[in-house]
Protein backbone atom coordinates (compact mmCIF):
# COMPACT_ATOMS: atom_id res chain seq x y z
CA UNK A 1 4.53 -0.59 -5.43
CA UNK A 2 1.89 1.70 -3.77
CA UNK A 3 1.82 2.33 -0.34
CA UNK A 4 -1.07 -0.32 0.85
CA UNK A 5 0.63 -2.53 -1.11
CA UNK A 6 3.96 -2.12 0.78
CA UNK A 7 2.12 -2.14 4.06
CA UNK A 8 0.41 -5.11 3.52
CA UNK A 9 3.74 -6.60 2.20
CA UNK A 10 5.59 -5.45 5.52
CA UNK A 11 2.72 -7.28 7.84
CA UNK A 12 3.11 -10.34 5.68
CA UNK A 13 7.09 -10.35 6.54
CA UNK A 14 5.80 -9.60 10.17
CA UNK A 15 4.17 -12.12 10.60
CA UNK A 16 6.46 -14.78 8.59
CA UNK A 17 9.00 -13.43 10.95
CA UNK A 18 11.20 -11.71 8.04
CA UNK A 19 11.23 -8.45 9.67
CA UNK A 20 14.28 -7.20 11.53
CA UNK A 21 13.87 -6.02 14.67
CA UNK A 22 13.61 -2.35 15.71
CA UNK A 23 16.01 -1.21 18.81
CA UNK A 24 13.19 -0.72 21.16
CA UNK A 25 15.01 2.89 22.05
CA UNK A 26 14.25 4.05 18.63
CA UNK A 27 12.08 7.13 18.26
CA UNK A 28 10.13 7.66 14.93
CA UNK A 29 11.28 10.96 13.41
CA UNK A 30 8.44 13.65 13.50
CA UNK A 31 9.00 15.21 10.19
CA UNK A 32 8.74 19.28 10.49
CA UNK A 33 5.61 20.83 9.93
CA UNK A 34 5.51 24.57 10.68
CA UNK A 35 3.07 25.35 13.28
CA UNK A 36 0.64 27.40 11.11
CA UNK A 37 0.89 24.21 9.07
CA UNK A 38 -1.69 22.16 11.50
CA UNK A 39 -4.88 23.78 13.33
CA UNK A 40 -8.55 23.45 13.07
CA UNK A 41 -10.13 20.22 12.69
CA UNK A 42 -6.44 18.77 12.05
CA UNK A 43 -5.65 19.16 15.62
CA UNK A 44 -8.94 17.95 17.27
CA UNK A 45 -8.35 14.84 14.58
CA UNK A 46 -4.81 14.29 15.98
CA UNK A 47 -6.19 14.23 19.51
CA UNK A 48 -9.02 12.43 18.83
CA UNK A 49 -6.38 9.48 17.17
CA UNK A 50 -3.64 9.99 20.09
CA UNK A 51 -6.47 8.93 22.43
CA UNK A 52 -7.54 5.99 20.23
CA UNK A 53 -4.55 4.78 19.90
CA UNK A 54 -3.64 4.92 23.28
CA UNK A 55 -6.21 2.75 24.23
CA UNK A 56 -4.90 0.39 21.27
CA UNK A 57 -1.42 0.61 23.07
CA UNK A 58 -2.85 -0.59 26.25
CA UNK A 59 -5.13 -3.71 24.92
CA UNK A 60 -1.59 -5.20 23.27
CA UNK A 61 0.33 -4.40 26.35
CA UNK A 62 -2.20 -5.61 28.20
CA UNK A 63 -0.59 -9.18 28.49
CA UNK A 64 1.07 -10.43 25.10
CA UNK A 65 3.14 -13.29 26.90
CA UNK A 66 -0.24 -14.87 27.25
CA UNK A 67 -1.11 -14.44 23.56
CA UNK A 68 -0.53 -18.62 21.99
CA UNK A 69 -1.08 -17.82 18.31
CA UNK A 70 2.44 -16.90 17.03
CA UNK A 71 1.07 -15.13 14.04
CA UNK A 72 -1.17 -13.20 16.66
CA UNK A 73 1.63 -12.50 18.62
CA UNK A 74 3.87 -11.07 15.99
CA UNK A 75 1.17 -9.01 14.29
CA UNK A 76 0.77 -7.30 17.61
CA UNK A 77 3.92 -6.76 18.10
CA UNK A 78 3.63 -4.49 15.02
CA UNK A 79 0.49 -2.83 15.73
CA UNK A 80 2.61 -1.57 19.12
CA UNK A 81 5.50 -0.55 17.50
CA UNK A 82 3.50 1.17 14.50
CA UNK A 83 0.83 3.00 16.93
CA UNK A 84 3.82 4.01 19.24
CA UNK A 85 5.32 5.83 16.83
CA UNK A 86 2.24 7.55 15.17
CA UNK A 87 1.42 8.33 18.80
CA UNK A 88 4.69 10.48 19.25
CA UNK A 89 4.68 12.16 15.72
CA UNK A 90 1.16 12.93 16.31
CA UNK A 91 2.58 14.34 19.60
CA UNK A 92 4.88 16.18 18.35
CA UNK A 93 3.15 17.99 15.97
CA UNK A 94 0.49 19.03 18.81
CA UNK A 95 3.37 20.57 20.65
CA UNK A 96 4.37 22.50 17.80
CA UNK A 97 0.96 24.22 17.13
CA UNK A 98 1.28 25.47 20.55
CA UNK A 99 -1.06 25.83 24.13
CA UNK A 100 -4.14 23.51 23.65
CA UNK A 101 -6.01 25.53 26.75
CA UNK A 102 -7.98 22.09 26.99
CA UNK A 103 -10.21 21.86 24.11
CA UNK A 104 -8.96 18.86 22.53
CA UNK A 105 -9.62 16.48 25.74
CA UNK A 106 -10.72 13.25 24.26
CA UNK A 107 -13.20 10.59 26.30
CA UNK A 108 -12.92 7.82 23.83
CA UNK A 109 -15.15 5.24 24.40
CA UNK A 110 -14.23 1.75 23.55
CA UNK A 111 -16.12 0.13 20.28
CA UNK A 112 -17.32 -2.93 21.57
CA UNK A 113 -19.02 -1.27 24.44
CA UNK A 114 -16.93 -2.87 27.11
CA UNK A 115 -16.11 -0.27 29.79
CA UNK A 116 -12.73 -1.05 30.21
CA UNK A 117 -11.16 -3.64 27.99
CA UNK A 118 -7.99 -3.80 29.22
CA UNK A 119 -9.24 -5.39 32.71
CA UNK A 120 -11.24 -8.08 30.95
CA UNK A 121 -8.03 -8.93 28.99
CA UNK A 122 -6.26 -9.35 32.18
CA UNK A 123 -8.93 -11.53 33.72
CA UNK A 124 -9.92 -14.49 30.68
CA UNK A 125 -8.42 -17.48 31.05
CA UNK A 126 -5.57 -17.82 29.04
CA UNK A 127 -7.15 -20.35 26.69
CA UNK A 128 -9.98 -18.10 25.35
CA UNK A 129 -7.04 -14.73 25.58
CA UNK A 130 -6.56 -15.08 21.94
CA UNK A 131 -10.10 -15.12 20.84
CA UNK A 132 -10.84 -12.22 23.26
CA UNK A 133 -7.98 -9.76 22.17
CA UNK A 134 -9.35 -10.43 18.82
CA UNK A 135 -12.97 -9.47 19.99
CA UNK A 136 -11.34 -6.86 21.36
CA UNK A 137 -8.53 -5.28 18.60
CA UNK A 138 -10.70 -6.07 15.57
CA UNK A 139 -13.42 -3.25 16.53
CA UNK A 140 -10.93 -1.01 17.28
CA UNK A 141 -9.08 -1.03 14.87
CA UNK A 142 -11.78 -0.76 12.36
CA UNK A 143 -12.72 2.37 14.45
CA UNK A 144 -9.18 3.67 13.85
CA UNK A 145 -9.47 3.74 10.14
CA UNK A 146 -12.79 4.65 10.23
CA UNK A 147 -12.09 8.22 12.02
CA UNK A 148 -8.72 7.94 9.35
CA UNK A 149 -10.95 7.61 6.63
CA UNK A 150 -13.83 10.63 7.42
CA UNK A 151 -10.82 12.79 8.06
CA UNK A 152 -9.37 12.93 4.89
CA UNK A 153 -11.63 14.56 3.33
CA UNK A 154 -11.64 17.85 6.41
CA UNK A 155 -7.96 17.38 6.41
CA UNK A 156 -6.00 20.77 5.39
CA UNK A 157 -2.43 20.01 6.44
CA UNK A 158 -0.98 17.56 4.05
CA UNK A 159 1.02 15.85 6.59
CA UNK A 160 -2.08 15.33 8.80
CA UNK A 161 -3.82 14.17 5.32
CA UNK A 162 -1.03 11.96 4.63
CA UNK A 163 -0.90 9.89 8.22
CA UNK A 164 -5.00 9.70 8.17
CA UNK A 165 -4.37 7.92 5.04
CA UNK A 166 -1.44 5.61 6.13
CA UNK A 167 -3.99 4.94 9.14
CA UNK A 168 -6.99 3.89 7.33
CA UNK A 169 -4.67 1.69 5.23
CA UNK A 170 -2.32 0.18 7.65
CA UNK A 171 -6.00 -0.73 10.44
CA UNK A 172 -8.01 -2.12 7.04
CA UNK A 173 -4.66 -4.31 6.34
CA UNK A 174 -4.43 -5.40 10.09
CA UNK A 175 -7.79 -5.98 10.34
CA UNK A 176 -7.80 -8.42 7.09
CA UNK A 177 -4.60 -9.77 8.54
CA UNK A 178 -6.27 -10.74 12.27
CA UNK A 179 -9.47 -11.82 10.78
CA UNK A 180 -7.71 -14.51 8.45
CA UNK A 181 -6.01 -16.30 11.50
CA UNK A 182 -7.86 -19.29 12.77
CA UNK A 183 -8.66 -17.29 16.03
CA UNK A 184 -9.68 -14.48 14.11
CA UNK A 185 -12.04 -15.81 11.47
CA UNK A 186 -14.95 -15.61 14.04
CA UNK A 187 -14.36 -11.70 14.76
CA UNK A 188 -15.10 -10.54 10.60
């Protein structure tokens, strides 16, 4: 079974409810890469995702009580736990390539053009929330794999190469996931 196959399979169990749970106080092992291992265009592409998907992280915490679609609810469940723990290996390996002096600062502008999506999340009415985090999660993650996707082919550091792949193919799957859901077939 190839890897997009297995993801797709493991968001499928998601959101049948198969999966076990994760003890929230587990960290995501950051496998070693030696710090001459990741520089260049591999680092501003890690900062540029760890900034993405920071936003990502705060438009599914944003309210999920409030989410009513079940299969929604559980599918962002695993987009949190997934991005959480791409955002601390991606961390990691930053730290180990050493002082940044500030060149990899990231403004990263939301894809639907909203200035701050997280605040309209918190203000709809909870019987249009669903529809609206899916106005609001589809873009971006389609954004995600898109910046996945045109870094594979700069990447040098085969991790780095690796997770840029596992991105585009785990946002594509989520995206095909979200947009299949009643709520979501409007937002393909």
């Amino acid at each position: 079974m190839n890897r997009r196959s297995a993801a797709v399979l493991v968001a499928a169990l998601l959101l049948a409810g198969c999966a076990p749970a994760r003890p929230a106080d587990t960290a995501a092992p950051t496998p070693t890469v030696s710090e001459a291992a990741i520089g260049g265009l591999d680092l501003v592409f890690l900062h540029a995702m760890v900034a993405h998907q920071e936003r990502t992280l705060a438009i599914v915490r944003a309210a999920p009580e409030r989410i009513q679609d079940r299969q929604l609810r559980t599918l962002v469940a695993a987009v949190e736990a997934t991005e959480a723990d791409e955002v601390a290996q991606m961390r990691g390996w930053i730290r180990a390539a050493g002082p940044d002096q500030g060149h990899h600062q990231h403004d990263h502008p939301d894809p639907t053009g909203s200035p701050d999506p997280v605040s309209r999340l918190r203000t709809t009415p909870a019987s249009g929330y669903d529809a609206v985090l899916v106005e609001i999660l589809v873009p971006q993650q389609r954004q995600a794999a898109e910046l996945a996707r045109a870094h594979l082919a700069l990447a040098a550091a085969p991790a780095v190469r690796d997770l840029a792949r596992r991105i585009d193919q785990s946002r594509t799957a989520e995206i095909q996931l979200v947009t299949a859901l009643p709520v979501g077939r409007t937002a393909s």
